[in-house]
Protein backbone atom coordinates (compact mmCIF):
# COMPACT_ATOMS: atom_id res chain seq x y z
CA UNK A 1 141.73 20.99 119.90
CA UNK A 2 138.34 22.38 119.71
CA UNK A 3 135.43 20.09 119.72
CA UNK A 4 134.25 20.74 116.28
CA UNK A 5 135.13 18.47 113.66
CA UNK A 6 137.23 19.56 110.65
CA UNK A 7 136.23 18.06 107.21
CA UNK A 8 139.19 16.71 104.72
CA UNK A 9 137.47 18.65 102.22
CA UNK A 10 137.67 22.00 104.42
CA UNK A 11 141.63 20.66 105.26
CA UNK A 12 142.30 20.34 101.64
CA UNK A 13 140.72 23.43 100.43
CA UNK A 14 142.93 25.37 102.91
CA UNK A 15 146.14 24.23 101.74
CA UNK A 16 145.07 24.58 98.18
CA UNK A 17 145.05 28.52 99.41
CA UNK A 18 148.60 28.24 100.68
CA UNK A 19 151.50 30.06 98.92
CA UNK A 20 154.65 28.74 98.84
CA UNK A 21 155.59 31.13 101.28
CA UNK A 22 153.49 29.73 103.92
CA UNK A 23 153.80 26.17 102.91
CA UNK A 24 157.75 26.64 103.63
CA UNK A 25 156.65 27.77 107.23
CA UNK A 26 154.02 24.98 107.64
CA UNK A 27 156.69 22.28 106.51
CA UNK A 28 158.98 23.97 108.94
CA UNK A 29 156.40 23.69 111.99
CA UNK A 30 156.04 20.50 111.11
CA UNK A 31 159.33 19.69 111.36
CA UNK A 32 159.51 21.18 115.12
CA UNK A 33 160.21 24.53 114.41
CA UNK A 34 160.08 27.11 116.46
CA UNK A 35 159.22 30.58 114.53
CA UNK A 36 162.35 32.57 115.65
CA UNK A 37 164.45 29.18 113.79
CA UNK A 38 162.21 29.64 110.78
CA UNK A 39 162.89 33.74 110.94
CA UNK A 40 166.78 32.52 110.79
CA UNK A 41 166.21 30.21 108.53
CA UNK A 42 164.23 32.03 106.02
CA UNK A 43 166.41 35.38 106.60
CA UNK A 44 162.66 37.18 107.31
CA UNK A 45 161.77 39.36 110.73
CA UNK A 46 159.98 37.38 112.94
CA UNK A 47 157.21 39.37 112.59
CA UNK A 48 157.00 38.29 108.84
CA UNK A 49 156.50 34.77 110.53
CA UNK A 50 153.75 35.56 112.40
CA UNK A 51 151.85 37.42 110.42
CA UNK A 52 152.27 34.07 108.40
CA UNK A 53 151.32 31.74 111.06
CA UNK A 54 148.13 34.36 111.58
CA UNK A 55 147.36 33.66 107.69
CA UNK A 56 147.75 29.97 108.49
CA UNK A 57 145.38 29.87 111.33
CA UNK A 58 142.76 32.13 109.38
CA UNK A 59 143.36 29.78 106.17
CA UNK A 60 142.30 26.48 108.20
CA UNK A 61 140.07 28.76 110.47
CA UNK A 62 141.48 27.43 113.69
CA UNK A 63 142.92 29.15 116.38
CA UNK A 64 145.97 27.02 117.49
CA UNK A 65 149.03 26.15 115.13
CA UNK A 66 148.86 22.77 116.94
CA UNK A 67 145.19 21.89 115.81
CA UNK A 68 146.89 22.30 112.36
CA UNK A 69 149.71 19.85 113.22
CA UNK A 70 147.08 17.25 114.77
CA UNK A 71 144.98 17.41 112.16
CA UNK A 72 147.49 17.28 109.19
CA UNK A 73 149.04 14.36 111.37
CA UNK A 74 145.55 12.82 111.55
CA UNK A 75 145.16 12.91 108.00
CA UNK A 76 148.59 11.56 107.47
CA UNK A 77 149.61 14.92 105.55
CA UNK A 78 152.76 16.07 106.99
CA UNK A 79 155.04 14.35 104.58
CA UNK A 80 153.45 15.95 101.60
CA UNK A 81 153.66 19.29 103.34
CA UNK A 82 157.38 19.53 105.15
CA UNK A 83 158.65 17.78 101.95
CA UNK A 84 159.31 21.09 99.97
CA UNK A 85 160.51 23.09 103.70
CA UNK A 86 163.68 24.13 103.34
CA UNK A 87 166.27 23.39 106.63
């Protein structure tokens, strides 16, 4: 991860931008996902699923989907998140 430090607030303020959409494909990365099993999973192209993880990463203005998983496991947010992803 990057050296800069990410705020709760900032953390928080992205998900509150999240549609369900892409809070179904967060929970799902959470959950060890890869994005071809979410594409099957969600009956989407996989190209649908990474133009979501793209919206993710712009959303919590990071560049890796793993900063996003480190941090969210940092904050001890992952259970709030992967609870509504459908498997």
């Amino acid at each position: 991860m990057s050296t800069m430090k990410v705020s709760t607030i900032t953390i928080l303020c992205a998900i509150s931008q999240l549609n369900s959409q892409e809070m179904d494909t967060l929970g799902l990365i959470l959950k060890g996902k890869s994005p071809a099993e979410i594409s099957k999973l969600q009956g989407v192209e996989l190209i649908a699923i990474e133009a979501q993880l793209r919206s993710l990463l712009d959303k919590f203005n990071l560049t890796e989907l793993s900063d996003i998983v480190h941090i969210l496991c940092e904050l001890n947010l992952t259970n709030i998140l992967s609870s509504g992803a459908k498997v």
